[in-house]
Protein backbone atom coordinates (compact mmCIF):
# COMPACT_ATOMS: atom_id res chain seq x y z
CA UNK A 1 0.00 0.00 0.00
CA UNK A 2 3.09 1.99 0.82
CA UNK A 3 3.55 4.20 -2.53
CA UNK A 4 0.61 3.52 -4.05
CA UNK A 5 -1.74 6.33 -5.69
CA UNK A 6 -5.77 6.65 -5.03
CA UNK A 7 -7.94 8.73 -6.29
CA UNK A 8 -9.74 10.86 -3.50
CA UNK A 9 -12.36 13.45 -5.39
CA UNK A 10 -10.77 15.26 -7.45
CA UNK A 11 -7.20 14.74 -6.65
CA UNK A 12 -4.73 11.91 -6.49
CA UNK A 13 -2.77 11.03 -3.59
CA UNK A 14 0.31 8.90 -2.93
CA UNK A 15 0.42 6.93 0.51
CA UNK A 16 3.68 8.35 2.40
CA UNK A 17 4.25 5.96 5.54
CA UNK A 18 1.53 4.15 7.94
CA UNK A 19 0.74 6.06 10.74
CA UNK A 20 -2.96 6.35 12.71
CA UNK A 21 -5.39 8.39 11.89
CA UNK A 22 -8.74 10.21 13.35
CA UNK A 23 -12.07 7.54 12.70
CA UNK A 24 -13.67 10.36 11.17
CA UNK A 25 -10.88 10.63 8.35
CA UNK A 26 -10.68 7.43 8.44
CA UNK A 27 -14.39 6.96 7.27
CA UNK A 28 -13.97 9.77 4.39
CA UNK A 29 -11.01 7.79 3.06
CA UNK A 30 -12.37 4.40 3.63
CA UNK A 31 -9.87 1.91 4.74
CA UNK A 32 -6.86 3.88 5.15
CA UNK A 33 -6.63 4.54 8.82
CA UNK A 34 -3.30 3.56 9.01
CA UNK A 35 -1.60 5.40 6.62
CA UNK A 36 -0.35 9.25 6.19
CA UNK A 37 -0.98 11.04 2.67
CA UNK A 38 1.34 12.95 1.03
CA UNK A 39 -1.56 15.96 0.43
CA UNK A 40 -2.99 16.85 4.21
CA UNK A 41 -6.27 17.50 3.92
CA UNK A 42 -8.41 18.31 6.99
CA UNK A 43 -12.50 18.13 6.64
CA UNK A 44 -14.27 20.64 8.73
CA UNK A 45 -15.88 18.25 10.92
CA UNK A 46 -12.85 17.32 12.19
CA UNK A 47 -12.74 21.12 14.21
CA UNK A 48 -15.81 19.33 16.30
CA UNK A 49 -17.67 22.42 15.39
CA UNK A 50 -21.54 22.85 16.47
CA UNK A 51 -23.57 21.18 14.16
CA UNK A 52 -25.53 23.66 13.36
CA UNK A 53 -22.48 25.11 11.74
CA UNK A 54 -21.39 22.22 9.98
CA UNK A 55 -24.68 22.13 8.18
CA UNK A 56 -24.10 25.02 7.16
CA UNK A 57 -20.71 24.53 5.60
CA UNK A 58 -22.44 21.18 3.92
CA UNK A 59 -24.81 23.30 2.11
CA UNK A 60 -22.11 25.90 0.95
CA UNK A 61 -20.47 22.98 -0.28
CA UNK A 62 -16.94 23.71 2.24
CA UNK A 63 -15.16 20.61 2.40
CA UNK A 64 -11.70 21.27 3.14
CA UNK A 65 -10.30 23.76 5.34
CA UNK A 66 -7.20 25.96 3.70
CA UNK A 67 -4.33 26.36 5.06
CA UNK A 68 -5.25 29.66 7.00
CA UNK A 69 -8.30 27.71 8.35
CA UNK A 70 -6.25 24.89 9.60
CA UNK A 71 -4.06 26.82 11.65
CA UNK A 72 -6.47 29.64 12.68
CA UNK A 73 -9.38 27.47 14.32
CA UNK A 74 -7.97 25.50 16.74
CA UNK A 75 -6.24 28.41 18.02
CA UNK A 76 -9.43 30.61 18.43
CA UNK A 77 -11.18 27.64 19.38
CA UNK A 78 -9.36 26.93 22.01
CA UNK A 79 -9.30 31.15 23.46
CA UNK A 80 -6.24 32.30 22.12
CA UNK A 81 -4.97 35.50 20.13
CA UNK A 82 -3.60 35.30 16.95
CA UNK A 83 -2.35 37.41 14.06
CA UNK A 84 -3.23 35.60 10.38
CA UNK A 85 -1.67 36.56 7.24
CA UNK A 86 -3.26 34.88 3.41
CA UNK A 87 -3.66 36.05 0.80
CA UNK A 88 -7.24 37.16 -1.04
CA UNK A 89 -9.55 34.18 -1.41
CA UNK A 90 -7.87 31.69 1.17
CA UNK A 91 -10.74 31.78 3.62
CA UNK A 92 -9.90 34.34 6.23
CA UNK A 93 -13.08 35.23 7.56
CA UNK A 94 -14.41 31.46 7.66
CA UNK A 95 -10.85 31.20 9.39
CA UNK A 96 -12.53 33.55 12.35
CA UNK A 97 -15.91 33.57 11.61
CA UNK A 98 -16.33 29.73 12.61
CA UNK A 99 -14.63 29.49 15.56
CA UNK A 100 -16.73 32.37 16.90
CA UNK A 101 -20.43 31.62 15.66
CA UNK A 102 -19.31 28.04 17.49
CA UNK A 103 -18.80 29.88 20.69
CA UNK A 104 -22.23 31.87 20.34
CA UNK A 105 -24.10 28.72 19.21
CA UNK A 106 -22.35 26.44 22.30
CA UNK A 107 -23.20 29.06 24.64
CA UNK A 108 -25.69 31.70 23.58
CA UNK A 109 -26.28 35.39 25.63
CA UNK A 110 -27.97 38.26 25.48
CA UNK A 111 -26.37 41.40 23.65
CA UNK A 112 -23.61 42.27 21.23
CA UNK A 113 -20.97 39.23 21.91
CA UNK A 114 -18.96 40.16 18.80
CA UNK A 115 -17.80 43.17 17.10
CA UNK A 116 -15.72 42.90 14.09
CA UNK A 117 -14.26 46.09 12.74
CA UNK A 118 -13.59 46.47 9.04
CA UNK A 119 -11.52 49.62 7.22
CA UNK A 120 -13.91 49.64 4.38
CA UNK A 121 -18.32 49.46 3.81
CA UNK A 122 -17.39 47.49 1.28
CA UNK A 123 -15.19 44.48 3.16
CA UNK A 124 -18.08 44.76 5.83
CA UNK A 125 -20.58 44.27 3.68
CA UNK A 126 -18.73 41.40 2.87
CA UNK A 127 -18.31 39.40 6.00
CA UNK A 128 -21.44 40.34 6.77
CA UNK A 129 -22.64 37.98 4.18
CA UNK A 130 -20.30 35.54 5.10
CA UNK A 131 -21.70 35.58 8.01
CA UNK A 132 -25.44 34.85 7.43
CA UNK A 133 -24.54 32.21 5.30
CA UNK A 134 -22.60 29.85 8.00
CA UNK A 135 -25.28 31.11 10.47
CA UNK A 136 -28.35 30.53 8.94
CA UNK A 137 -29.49 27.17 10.84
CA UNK A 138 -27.74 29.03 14.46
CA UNK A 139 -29.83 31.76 16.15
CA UNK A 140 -26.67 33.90 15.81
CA UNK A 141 -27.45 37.34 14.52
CA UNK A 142 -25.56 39.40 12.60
CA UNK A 143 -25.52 43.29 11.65
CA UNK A 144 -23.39 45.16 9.62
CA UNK A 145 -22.78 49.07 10.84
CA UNK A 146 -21.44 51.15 7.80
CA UNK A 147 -23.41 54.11 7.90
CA UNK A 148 -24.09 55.90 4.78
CA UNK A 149 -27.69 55.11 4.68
CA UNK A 150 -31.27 57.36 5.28
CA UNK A 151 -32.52 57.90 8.77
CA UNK A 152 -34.09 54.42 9.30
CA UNK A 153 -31.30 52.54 8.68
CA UNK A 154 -29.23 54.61 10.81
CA UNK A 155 -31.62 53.95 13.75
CA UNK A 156 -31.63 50.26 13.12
CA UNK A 157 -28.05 50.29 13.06
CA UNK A 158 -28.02 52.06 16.26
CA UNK A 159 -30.66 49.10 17.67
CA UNK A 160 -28.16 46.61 16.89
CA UNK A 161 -25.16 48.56 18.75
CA UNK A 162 -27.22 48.83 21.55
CA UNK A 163 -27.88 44.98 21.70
CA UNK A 164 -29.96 43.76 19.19
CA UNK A 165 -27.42 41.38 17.27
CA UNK A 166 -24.62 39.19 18.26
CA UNK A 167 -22.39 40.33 16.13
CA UNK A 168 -21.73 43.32 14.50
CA UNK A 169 -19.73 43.96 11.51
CA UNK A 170 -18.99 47.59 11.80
CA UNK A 171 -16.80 50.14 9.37
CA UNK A 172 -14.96 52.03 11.41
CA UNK A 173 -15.28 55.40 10.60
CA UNK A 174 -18.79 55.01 10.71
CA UNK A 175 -19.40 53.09 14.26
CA UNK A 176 -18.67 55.91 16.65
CA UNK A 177 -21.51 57.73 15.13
CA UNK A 178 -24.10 55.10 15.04
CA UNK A 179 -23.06 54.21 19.27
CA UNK A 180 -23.79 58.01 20.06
């Protein structure tokens, strides 16, 4: 078995060395517990992320984590800081996102739990999306702040400063004038 290629989706592998392996990787890749692949690939249910989550992620079809994602999860998952660097398209935000709708779906609270602030409308806009897509079956909330808008949605921006969402996704030029 040693050496030998398969064919797993899309790409071909080459069996490095035996070594063990989770049971849920071992299911995806059938019998080959035992042995280490020359591509790493990590599935996202092997984070142990809330269900609800990896439904989501099912439906988006997200397989595999990228690189970003495989370092930047368990960290935040497990409390700590961390400064991540990838380039455009490599699955930063999942990279934070998921860790912290896990945290409001394992333990939910009254209030604004998360604010995430963003240097353009645009890029909040963004993640904002991101957002409501890996939420959709949690009862996170989500609300982006980036001003700009007529009166009402200035005052419903201000509502979900105030504690109306659990996260907010704010611009920050325009979030000090939506708190006052």
């Amino acid at each position: 078995m040693i050496g030998d290629w398969i064919l797993l989706g899309h790409k071909a592998i080459k069996i490095q060395s035996p070594i063990l392996y989770s049971s849920k990787r071992a299911i995806k890749l059938k019998n080959l517990n035992s042995y280490v692949l020359s591509t790493f690939l990590i599935i996202f249910s092997e984070f142990k992320l809330n269900e609800t989550i990896l439904d989501a992620l099912f439906y988006m079809n997200f397989e595999e984590a990228t690189e970003i994602q495989i370092k930047a999860i368990p960290t935040i998952l497990d409390g700590k800081d961390l400064i991540g660097c990838a380039q455009t398209g490599t699955g930063k935000t999942a990279a934070f996102v998921l860790p912290t709708l896990n945290q409001i779906a394992d333990a939910p609270s009254d209030g604004v739990q998360v604010l995430i602030l963003c240097p353009t409308r645009e890029l909040a806009i963004q993640i904002d999306q991101q957002i409501q897509g890996i939420a959709y079956f949690t009862n996170a909330s989500c609300y982006p702040v980036y001003g700009g808008g007529d009166g009402v949605s200035w005052e419903a921006e201000a509502d979900a400063l105030k504690g109306g969402a659990d996260i907010i996704v704010a611009c920050l030029i325009y979030t000090s004038d939506a708190a006052d």
